[in-house]
Protein backbone atom coordinates (compact mmCIF):
# COMPACT_ATOMS: atom_id res chain seq x y z
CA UNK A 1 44.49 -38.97 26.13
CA UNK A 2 45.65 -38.66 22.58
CA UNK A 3 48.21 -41.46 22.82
CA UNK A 4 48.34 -44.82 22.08
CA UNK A 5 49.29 -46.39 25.40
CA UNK A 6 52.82 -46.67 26.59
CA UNK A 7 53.57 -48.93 23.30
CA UNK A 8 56.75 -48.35 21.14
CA UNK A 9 56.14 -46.26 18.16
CA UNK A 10 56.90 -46.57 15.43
CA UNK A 11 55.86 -50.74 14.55
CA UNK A 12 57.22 -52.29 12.22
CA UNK A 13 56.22 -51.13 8.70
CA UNK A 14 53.27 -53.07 7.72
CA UNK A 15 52.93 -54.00 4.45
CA UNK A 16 50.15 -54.88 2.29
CA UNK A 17 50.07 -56.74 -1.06
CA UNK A 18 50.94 -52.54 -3.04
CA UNK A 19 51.92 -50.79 -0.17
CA UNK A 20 53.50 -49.91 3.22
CA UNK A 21 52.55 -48.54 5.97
CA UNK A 22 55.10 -46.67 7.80
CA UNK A 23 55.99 -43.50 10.18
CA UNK A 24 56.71 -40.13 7.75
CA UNK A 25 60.13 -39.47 6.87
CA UNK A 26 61.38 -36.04 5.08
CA UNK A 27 61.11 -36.87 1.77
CA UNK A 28 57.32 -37.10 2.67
CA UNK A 29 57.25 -33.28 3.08
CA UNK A 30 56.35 -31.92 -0.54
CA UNK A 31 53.42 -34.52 -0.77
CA UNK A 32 52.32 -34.13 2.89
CA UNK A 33 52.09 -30.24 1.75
CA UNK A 34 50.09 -31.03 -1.59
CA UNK A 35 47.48 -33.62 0.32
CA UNK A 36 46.89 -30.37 3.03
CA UNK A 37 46.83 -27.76 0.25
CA UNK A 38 44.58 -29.78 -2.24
CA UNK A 39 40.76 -28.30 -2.68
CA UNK A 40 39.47 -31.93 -3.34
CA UNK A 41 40.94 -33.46 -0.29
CA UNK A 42 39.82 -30.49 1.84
CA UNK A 43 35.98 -30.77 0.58
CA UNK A 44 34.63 -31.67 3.63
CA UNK A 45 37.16 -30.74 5.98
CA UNK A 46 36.22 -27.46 5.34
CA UNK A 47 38.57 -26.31 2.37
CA UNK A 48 41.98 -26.57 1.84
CA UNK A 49 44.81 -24.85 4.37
CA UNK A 50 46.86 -22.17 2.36
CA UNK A 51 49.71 -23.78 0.76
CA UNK A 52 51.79 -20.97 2.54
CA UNK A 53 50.59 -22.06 5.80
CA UNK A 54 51.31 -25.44 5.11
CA UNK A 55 54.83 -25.22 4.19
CA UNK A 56 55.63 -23.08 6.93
CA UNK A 57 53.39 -25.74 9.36
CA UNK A 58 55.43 -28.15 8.02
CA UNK A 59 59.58 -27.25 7.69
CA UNK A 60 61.13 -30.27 7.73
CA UNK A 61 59.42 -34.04 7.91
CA UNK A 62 56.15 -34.53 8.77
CA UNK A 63 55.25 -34.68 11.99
CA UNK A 64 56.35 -38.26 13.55
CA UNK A 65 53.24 -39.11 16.33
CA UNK A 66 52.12 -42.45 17.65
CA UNK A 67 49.05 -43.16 15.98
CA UNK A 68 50.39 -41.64 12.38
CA UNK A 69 51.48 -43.81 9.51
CA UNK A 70 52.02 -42.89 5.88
CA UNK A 71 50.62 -44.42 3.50
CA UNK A 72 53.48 -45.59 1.26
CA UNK A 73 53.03 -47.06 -2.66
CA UNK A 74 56.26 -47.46 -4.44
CA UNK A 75 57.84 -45.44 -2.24
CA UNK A 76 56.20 -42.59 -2.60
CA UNK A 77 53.56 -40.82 0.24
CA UNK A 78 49.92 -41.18 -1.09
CA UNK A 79 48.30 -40.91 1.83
CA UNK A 80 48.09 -41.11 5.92
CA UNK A 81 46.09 -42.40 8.53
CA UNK A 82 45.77 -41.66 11.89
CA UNK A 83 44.54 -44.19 14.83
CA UNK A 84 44.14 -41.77 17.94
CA UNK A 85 42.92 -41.35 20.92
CA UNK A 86 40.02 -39.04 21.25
CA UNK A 87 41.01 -35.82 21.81
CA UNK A 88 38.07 -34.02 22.64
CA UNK A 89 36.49 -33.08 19.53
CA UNK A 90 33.98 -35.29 19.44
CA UNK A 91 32.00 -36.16 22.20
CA UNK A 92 30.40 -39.60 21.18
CA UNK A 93 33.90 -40.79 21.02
CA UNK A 94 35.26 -40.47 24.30
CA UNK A 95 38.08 -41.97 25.16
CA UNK A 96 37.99 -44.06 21.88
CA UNK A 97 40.66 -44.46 19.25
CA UNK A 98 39.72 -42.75 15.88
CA UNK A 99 40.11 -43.86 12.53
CA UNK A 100 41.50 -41.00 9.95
CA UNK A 101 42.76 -41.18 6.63
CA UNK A 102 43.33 -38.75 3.99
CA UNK A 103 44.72 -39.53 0.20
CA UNK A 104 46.03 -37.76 -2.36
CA UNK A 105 43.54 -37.64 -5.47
CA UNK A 106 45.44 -39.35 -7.81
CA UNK A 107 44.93 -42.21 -5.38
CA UNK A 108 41.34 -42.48 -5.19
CA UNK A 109 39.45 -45.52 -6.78
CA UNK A 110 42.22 -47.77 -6.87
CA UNK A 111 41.32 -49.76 -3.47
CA UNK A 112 44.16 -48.32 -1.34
CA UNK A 113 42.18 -46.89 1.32
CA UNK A 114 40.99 -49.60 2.09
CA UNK A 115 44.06 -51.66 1.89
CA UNK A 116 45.41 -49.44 4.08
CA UNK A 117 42.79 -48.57 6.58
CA UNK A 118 41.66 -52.22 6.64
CA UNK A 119 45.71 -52.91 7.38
CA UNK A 120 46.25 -50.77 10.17
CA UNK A 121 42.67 -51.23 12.05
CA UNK A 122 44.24 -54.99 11.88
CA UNK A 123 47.42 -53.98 13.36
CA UNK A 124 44.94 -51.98 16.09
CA UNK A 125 43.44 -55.18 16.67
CA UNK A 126 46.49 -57.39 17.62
CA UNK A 127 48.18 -53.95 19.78
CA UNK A 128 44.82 -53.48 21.44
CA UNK A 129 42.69 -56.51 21.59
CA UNK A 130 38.89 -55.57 22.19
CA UNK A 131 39.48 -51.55 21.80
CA UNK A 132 36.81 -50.12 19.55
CA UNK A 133 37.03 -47.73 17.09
CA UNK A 134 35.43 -44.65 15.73
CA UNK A 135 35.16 -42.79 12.48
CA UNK A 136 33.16 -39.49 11.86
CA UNK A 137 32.85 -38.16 8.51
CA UNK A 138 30.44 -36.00 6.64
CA UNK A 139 26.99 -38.18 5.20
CA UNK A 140 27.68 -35.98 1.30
CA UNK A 141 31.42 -37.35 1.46
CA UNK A 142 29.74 -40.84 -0.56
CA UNK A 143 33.95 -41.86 -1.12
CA UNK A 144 34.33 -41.96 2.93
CA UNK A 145 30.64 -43.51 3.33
CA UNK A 146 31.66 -46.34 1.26
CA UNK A 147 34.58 -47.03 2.52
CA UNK A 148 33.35 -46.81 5.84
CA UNK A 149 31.04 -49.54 4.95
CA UNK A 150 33.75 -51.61 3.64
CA UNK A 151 35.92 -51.60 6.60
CA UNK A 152 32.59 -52.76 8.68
CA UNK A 153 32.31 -49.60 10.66
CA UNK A 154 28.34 -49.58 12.44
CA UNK A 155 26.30 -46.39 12.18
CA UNK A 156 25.90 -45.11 15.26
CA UNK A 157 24.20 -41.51 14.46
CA UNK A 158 23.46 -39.00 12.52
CA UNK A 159 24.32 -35.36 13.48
CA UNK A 160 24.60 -32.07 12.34
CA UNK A 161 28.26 -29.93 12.80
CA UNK A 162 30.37 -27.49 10.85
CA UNK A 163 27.18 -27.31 8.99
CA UNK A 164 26.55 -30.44 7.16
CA UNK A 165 25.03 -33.83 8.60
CA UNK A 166 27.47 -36.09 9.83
CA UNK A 167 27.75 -39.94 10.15
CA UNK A 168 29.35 -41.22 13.32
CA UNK A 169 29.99 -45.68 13.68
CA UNK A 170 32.17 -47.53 15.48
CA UNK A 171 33.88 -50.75 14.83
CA UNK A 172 35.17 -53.76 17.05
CA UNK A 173 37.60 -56.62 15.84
CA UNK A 174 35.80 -59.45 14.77
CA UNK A 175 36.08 -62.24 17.58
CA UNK A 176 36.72 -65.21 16.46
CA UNK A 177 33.97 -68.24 16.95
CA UNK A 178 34.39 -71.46 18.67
């Protein structure tokens, strides 16, 4: 299942103290093209897609998908993240919604990943009380690691795919004490 449930989608936009969270609109396309396209974001997702093959993948708005939110500062697209279901290719996650989140390099090491990521795994938590999630990313990406950390995501394992090692956790809304 690579849906959220039988929820209404999009939310509400959620906002943060510098940004908004929100579905992708049209005027997200040339920056939706340029995060796909860009050899630093595509490091270790191994290498950027063709800008050709982007714009073509991508005609008209972004693709609008429970689970997907923009990552909005100033109204302008830095970033996304995704919160899906599974969908198969990863087998330690199973049924389990996964964390993604990709940024635009002028965006990096100003905190809004994890503004964002720490925003919408809160909205997770109120839609789906006690559903855990998952986040897989490469051990040499140190950015993701961190952040990772940050959001208080568990190691689980260590494995190797796409040849590099990879770091697999899981993480579980905080309950709160009597």
């Amino acid at each position: 299942m690579t849906e959220l449930g039988s929820m209404a989608w999009p939310p509400a936009p959620i906002k943060t103290e510098r940004l908004v969270l929100r579905e992708p609109e049209a005027r997200d396309r040339a920056a939706a093209i340029e995060l796909l396209a860009s050899p630093e974001v595509g490091t270790y997702l191994g290498g950027p897609q063709p800008r050709d093959e982007v714009e073509r993948a991508i005609p008209g708005a972004p693709s609008r998908r429970p689970g997907r939110f923009t990552v909005d500062l100033d109204g302008a697209m830095i970033g996304q993240i995704t919160l899906y279901k599974e969908t198969g290719h990863l087998r330690q996650a199973a049924g389990r919604a996964e964390l993604g989140y990709l940024f635009l390099p002028e965006a990096w090491g100003c905190g809004y990943a994890a503004e964002a990521c720490g925003a919408a795994l809160y909205w997770f938590a109120e839609t789906f009380p006690g559903e855990q999630v998952v986040l897989a990313t490469q051990t040499a990406n140190v950015r993701s690691m961190r952040l990772a950390a940050k959001l208080g995501f568990t190691e689980v394992e260590r494995y190797e795919a796409y040849g590099a090692e990879q770091w697999f956790g899981t993480w579980s809304p905080a309950t709160p004490s009597d």
